[in-house]
PDB file of N, CA and C in Angstrom:
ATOM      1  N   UNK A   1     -13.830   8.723  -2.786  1.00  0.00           N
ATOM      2  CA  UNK A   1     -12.452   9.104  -2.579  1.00  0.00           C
ATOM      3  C   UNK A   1     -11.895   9.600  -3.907  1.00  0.00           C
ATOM      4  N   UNK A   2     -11.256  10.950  -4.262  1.00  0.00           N
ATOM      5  CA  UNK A   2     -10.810  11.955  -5.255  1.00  0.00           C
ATOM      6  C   UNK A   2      -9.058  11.715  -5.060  1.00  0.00           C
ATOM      7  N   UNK A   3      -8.658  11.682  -5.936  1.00  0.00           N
ATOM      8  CA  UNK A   3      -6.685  12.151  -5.748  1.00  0.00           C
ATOM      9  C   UNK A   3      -6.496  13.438  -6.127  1.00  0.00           C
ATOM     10  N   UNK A   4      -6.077  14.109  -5.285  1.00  0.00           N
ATOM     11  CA  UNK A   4      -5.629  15.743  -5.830  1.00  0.00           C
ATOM     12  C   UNK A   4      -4.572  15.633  -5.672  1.00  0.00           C
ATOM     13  N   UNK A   5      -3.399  14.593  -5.470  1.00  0.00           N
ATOM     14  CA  UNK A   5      -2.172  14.377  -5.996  1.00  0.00           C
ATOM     15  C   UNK A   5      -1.783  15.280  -6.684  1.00  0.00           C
ATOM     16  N   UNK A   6      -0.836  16.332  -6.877  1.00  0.00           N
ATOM     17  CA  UNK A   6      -0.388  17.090  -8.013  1.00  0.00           C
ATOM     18  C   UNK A   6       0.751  16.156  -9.304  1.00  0.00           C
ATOM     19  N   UNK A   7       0.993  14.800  -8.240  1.00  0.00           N
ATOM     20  CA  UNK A   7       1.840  13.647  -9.112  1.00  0.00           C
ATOM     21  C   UNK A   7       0.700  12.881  -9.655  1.00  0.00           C
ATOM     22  N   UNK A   8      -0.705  12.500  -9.677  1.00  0.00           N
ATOM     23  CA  UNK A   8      -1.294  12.259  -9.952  1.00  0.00           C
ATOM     24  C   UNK A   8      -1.108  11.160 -11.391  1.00  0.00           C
ATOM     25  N   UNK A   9      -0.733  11.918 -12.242  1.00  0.00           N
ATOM     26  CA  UNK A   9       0.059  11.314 -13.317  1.00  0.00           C
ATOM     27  C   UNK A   9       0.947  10.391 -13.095  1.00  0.00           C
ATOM     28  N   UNK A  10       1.506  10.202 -12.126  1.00  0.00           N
ATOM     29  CA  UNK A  10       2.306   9.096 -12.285  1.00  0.00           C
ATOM     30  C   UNK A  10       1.837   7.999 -11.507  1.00  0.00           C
ATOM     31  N   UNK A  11       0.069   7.921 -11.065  1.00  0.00           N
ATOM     32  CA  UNK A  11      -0.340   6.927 -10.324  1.00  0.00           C
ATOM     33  C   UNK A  11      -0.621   5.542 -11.404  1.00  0.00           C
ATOM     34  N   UNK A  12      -0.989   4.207 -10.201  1.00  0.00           N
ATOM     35  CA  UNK A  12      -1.063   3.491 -11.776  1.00  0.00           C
ATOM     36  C   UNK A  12      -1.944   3.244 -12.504  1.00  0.00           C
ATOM     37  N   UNK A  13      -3.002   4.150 -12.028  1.00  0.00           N
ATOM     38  CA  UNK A  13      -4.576   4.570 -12.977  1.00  0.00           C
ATOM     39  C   UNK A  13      -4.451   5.178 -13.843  1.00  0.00           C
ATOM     40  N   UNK A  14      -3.703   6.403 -14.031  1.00  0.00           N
ATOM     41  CA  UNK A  14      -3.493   7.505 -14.664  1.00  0.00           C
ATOM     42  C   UNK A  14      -2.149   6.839 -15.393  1.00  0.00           C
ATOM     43  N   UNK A  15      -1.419   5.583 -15.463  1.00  0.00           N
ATOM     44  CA  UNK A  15      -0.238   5.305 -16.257  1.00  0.00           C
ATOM     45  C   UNK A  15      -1.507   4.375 -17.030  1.00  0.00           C
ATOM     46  N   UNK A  16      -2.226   3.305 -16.242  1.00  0.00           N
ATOM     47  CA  UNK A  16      -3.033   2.733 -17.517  1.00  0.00           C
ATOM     48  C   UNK A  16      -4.192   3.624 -18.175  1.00  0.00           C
ATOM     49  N   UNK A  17      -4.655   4.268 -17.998  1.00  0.00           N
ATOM     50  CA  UNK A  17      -5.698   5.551 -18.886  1.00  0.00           C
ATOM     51  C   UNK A  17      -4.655   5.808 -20.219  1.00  0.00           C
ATOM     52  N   UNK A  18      -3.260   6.187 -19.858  1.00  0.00           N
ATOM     53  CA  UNK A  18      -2.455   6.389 -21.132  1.00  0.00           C
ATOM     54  C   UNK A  18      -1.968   5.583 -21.550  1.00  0.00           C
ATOM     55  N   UNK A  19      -2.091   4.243 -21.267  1.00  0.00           N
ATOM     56  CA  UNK A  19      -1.925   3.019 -22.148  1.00  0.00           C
ATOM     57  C   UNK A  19       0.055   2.422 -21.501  1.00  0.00           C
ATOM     58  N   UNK A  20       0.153   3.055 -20.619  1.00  0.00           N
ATOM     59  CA  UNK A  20       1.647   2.783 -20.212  1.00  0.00           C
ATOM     60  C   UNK A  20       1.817   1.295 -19.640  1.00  0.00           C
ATOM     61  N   UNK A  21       1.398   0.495 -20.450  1.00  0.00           N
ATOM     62  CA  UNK A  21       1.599  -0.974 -19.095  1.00  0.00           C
ATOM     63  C   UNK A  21       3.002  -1.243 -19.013  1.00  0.00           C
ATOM     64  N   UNK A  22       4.268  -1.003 -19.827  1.00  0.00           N
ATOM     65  CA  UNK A  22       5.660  -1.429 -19.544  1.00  0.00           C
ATOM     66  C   UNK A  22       5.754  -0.333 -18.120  1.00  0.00           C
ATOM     67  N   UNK A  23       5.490   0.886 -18.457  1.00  0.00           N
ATOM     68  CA  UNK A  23       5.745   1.771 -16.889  1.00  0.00           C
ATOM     69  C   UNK A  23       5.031   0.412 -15.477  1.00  0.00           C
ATOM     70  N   UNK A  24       3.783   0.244 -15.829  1.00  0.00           N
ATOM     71  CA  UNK A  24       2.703  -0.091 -14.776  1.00  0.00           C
ATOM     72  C   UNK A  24       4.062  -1.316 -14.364  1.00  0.00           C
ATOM     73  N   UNK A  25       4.023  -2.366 -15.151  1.00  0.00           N
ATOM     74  CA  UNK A  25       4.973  -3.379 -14.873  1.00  0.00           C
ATOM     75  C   UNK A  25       6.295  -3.137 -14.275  1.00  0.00           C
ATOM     76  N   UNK A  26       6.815  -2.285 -14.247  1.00  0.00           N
ATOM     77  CA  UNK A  26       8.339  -1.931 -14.014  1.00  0.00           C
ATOM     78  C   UNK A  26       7.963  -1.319 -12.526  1.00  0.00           C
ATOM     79  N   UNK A  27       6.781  -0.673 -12.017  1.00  0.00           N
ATOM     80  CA  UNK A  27       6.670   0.003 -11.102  1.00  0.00           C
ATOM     81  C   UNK A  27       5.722  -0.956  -9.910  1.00  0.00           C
ATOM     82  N   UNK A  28       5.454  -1.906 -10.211  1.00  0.00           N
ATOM     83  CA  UNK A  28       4.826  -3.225  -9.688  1.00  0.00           C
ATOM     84  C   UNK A  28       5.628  -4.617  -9.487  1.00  0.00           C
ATOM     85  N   UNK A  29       6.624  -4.909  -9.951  1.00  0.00           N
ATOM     86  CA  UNK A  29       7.543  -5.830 -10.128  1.00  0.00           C
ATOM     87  C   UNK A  29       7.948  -6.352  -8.729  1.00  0.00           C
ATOM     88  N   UNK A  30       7.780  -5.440  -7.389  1.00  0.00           N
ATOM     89  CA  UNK A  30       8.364  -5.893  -6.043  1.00  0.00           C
ATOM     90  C   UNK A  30       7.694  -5.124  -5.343  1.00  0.00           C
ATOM     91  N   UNK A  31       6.361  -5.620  -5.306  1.00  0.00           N
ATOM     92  CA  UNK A  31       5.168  -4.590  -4.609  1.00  0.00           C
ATOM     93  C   UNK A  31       5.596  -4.352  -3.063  1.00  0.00           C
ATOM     94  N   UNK A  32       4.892  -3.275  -2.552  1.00  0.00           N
ATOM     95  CA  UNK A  32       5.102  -3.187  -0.877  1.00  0.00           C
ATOM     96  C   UNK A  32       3.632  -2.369  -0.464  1.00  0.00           C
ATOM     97  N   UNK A  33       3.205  -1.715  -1.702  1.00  0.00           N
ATOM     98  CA  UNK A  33       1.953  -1.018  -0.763  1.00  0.00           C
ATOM     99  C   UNK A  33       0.534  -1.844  -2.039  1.00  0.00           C
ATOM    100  N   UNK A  34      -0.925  -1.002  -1.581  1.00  0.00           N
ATOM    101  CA  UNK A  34      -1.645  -1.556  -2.474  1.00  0.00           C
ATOM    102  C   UNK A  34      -2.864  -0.290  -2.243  1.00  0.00           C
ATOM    103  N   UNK A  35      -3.040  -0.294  -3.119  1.00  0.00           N
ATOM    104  CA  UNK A  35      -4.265   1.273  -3.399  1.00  0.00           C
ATOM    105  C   UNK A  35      -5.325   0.873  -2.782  1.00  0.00           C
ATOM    106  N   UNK A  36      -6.098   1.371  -1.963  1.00  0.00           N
ATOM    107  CA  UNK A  36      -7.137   1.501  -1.213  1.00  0.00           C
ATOM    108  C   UNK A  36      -8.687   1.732  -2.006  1.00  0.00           C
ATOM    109  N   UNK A  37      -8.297   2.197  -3.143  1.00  0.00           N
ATOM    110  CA  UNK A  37      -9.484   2.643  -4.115  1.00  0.00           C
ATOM    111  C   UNK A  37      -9.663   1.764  -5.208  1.00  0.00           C
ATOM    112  N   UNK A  38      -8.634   0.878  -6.352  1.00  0.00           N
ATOM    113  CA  UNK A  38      -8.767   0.081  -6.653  1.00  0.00           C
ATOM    114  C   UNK A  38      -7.889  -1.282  -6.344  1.00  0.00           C
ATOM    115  N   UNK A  39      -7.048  -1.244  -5.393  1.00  0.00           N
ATOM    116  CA  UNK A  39      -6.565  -2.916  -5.240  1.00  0.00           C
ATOM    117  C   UNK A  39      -5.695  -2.965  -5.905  1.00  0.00           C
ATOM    118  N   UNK A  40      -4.547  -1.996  -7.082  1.00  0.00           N
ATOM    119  CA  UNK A  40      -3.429  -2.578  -7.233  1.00  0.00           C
ATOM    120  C   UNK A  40      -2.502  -2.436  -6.638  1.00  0.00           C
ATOM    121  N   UNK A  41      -1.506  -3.073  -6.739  1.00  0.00           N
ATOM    122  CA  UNK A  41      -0.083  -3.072  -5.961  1.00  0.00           C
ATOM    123  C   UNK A  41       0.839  -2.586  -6.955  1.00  0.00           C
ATOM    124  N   UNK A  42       2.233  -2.150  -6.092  1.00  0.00           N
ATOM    125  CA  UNK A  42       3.056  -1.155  -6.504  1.00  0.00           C
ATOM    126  C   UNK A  42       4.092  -1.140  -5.632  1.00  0.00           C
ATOM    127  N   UNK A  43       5.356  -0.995  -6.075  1.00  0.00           N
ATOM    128  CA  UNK A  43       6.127  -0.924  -5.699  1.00  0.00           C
ATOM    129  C   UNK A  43       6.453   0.230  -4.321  1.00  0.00           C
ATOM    130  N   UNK A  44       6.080   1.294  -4.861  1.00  0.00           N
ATOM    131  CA  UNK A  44       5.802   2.343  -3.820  1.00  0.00           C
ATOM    132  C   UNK A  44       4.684   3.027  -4.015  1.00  0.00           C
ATOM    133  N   UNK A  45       4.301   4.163  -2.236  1.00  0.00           N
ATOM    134  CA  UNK A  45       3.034   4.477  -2.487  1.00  0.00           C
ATOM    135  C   UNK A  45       2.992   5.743  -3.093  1.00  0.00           C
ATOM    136  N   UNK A  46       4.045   6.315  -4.065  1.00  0.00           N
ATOM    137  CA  UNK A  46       4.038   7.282  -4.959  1.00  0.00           C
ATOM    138  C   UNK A  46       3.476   7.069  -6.225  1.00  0.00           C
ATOM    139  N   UNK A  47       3.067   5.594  -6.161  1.00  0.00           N
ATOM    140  CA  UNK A  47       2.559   5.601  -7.519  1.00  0.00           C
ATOM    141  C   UNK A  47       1.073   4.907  -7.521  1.00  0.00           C
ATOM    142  N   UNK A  48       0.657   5.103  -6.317  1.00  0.00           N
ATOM    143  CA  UNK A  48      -0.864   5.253  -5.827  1.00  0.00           C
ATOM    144  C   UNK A  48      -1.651   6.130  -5.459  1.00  0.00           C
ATOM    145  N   UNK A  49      -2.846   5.886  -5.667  1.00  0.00           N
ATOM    146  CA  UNK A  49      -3.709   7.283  -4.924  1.00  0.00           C
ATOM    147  C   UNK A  49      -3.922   7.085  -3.807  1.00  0.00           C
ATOM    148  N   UNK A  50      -4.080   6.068  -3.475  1.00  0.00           N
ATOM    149  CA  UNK A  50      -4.515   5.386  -1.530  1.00  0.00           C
ATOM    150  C   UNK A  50      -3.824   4.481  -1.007  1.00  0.00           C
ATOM    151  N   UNK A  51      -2.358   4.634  -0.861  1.00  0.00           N
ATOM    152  CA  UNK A  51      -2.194   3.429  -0.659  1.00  0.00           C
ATOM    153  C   UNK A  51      -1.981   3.178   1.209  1.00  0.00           C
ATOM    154  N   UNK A  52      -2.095   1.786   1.410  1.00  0.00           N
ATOM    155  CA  UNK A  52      -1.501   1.282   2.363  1.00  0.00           C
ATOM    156  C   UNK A  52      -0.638   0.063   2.453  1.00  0.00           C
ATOM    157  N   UNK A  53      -0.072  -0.085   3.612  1.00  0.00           N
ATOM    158  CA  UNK A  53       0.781  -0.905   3.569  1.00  0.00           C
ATOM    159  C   UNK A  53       0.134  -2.578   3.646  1.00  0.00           C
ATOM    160  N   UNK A  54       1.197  -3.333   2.706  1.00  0.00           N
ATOM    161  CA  UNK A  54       0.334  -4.665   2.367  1.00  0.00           C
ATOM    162  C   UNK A  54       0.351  -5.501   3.608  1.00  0.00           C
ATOM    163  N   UNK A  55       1.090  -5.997   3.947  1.00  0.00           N
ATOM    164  CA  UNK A  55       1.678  -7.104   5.187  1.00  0.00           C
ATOM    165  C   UNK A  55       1.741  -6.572   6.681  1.00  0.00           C
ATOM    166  N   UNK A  56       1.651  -5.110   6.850  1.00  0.00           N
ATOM    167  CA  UNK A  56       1.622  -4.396   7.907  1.00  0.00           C
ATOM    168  C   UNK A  56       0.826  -3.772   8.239  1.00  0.00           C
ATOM    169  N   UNK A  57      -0.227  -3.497   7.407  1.00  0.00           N
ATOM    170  CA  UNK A  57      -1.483  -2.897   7.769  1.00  0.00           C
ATOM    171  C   UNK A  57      -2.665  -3.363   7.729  1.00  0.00           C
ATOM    172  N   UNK A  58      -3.565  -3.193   8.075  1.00  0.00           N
ATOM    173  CA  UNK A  58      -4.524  -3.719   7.328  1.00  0.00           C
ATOM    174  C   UNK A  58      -5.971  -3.378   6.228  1.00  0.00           C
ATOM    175  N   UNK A  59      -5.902  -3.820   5.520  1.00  0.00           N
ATOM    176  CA  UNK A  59      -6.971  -3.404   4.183  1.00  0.00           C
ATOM    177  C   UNK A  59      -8.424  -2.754   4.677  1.00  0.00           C
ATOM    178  N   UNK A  60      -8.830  -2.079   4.866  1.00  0.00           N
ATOM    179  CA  UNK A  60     -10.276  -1.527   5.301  1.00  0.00           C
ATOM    180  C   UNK A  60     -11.491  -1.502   4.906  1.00  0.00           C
ATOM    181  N   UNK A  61     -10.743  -1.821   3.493  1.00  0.00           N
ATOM    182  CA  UNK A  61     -12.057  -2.656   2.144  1.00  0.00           C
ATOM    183  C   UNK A  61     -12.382  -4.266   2.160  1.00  0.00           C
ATOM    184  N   UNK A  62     -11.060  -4.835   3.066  1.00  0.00           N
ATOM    185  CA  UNK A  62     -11.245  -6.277   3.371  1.00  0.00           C
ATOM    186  C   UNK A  62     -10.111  -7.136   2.537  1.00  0.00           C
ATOM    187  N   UNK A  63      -9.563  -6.448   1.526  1.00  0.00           N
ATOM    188  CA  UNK A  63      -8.630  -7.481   0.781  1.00  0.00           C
ATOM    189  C   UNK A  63      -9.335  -8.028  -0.507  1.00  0.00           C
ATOM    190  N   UNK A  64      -8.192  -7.956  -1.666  1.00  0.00           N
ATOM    191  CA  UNK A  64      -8.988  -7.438  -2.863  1.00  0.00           C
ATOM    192  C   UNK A  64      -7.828  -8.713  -3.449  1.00  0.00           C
ATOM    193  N   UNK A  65      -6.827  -9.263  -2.983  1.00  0.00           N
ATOM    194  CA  UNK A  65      -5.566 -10.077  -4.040  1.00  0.00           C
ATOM    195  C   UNK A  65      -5.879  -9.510  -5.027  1.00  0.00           C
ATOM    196  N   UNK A  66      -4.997 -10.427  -6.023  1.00  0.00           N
ATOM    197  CA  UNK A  66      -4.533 -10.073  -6.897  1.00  0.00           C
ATOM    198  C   UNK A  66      -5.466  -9.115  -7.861  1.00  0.00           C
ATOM    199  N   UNK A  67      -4.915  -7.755  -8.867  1.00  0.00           N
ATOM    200  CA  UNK A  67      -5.553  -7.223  -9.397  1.00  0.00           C
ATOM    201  C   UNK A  67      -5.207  -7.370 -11.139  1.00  0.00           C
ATOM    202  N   UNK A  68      -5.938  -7.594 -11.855  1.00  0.00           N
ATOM    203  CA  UNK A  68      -5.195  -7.904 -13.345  1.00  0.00           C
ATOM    204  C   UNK A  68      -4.807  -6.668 -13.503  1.00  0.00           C
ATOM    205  N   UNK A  69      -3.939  -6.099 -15.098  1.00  0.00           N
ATOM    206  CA  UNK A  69      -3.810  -4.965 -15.324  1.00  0.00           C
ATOM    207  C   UNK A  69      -4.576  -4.435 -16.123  1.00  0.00           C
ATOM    208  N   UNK A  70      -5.697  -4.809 -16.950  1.00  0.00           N
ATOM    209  CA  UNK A  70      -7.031  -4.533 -17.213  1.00  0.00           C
ATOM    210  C   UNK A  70      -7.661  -3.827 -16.138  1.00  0.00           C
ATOM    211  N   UNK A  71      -7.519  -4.370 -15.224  1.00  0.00           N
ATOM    212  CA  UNK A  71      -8.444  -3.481 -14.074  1.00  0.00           C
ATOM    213  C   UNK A  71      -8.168  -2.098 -13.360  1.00  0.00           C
ATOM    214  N   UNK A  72      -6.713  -2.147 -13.792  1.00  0.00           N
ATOM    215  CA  UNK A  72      -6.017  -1.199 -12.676  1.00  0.00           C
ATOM    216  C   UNK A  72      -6.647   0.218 -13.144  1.00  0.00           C
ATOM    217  N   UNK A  73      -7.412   0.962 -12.083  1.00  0.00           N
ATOM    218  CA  UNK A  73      -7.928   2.278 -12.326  1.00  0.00           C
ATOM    219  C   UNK A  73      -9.738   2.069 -12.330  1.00  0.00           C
ATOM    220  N   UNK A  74     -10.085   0.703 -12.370  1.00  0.00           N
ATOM    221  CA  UNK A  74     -11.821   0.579 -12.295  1.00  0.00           C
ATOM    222  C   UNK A  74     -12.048   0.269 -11.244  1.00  0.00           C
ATOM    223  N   UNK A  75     -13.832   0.853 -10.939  1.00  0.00           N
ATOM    224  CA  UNK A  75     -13.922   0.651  -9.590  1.00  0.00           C
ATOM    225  C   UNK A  75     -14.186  -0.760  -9.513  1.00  0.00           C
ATOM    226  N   UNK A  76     -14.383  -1.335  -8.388  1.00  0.00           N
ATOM    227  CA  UNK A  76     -14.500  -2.719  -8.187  1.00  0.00           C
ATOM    228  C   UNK A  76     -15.525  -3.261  -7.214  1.00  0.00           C
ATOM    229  N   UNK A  77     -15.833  -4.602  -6.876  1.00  0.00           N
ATOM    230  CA  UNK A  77     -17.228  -5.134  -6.075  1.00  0.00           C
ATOM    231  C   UNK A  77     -16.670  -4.660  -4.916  1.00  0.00           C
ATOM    232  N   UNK A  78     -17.825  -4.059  -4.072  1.00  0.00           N
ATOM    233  CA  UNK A  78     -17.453  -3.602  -2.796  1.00  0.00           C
ATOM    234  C   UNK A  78     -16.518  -2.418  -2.325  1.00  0.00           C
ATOM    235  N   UNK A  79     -15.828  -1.399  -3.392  1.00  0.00           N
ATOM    236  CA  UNK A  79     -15.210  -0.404  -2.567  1.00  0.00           C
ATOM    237  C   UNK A  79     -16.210   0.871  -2.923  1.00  0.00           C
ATOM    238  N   UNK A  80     -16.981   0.903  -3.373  1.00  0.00           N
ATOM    239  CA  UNK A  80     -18.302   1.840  -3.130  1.00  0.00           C
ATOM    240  C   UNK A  80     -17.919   3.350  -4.119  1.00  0.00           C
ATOM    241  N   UNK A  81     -17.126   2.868  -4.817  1.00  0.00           N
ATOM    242  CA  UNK A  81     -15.762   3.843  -5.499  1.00  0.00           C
ATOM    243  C   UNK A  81     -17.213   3.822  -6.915  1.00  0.00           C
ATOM    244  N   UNK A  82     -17.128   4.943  -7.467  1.00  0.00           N
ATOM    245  CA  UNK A  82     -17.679   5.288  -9.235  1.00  0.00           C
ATOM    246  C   UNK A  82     -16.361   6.200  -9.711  1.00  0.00           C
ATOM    247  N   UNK A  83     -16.026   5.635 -10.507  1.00  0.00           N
ATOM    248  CA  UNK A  83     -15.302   6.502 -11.268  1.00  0.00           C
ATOM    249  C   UNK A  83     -15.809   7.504 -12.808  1.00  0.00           C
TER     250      UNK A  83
END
């Protein structure tokens, strides 16, 4: 799975690649969706590449909780993702 997002930049892979964790934090603070490709959560799904909805949908990778912010943007056990 690729993001051709043209917002791309403001996902929260592409905010931690540039070292933004006060953005990442401010935009995570009252999550509602969660990225499909690596498992973080976010406030909205504008600032994901995959997201779906947390409590209303369901995960297709199986459910990943909590993601540190070290991680946010690596692939992880089981989503079959190489970055």
């Amino acid at each position: 799975m690729s993001c051709d997002s043209k917002n791309h930049q403001m996902h929260m892979c592409a905010l931690k690649r540039q070292g933004m964790d006060d953005c990442i934090k401010s935009f995570s603070d009252n999550p509602t969706v969660e990225c499909k490709k690596c498992g973080v959560k976010a406030n909205s799904s504008k600032n994901l590449c995959a997201a779906h909805l947390l409590d209303s949908a369901p995960n297709v990778e199986g459910g990943h909780g909590i993601v540190r912010i070290d991680e946010i943007g690596k692939p992880h056990e089981g989503s079959g993702i190489l970055l």
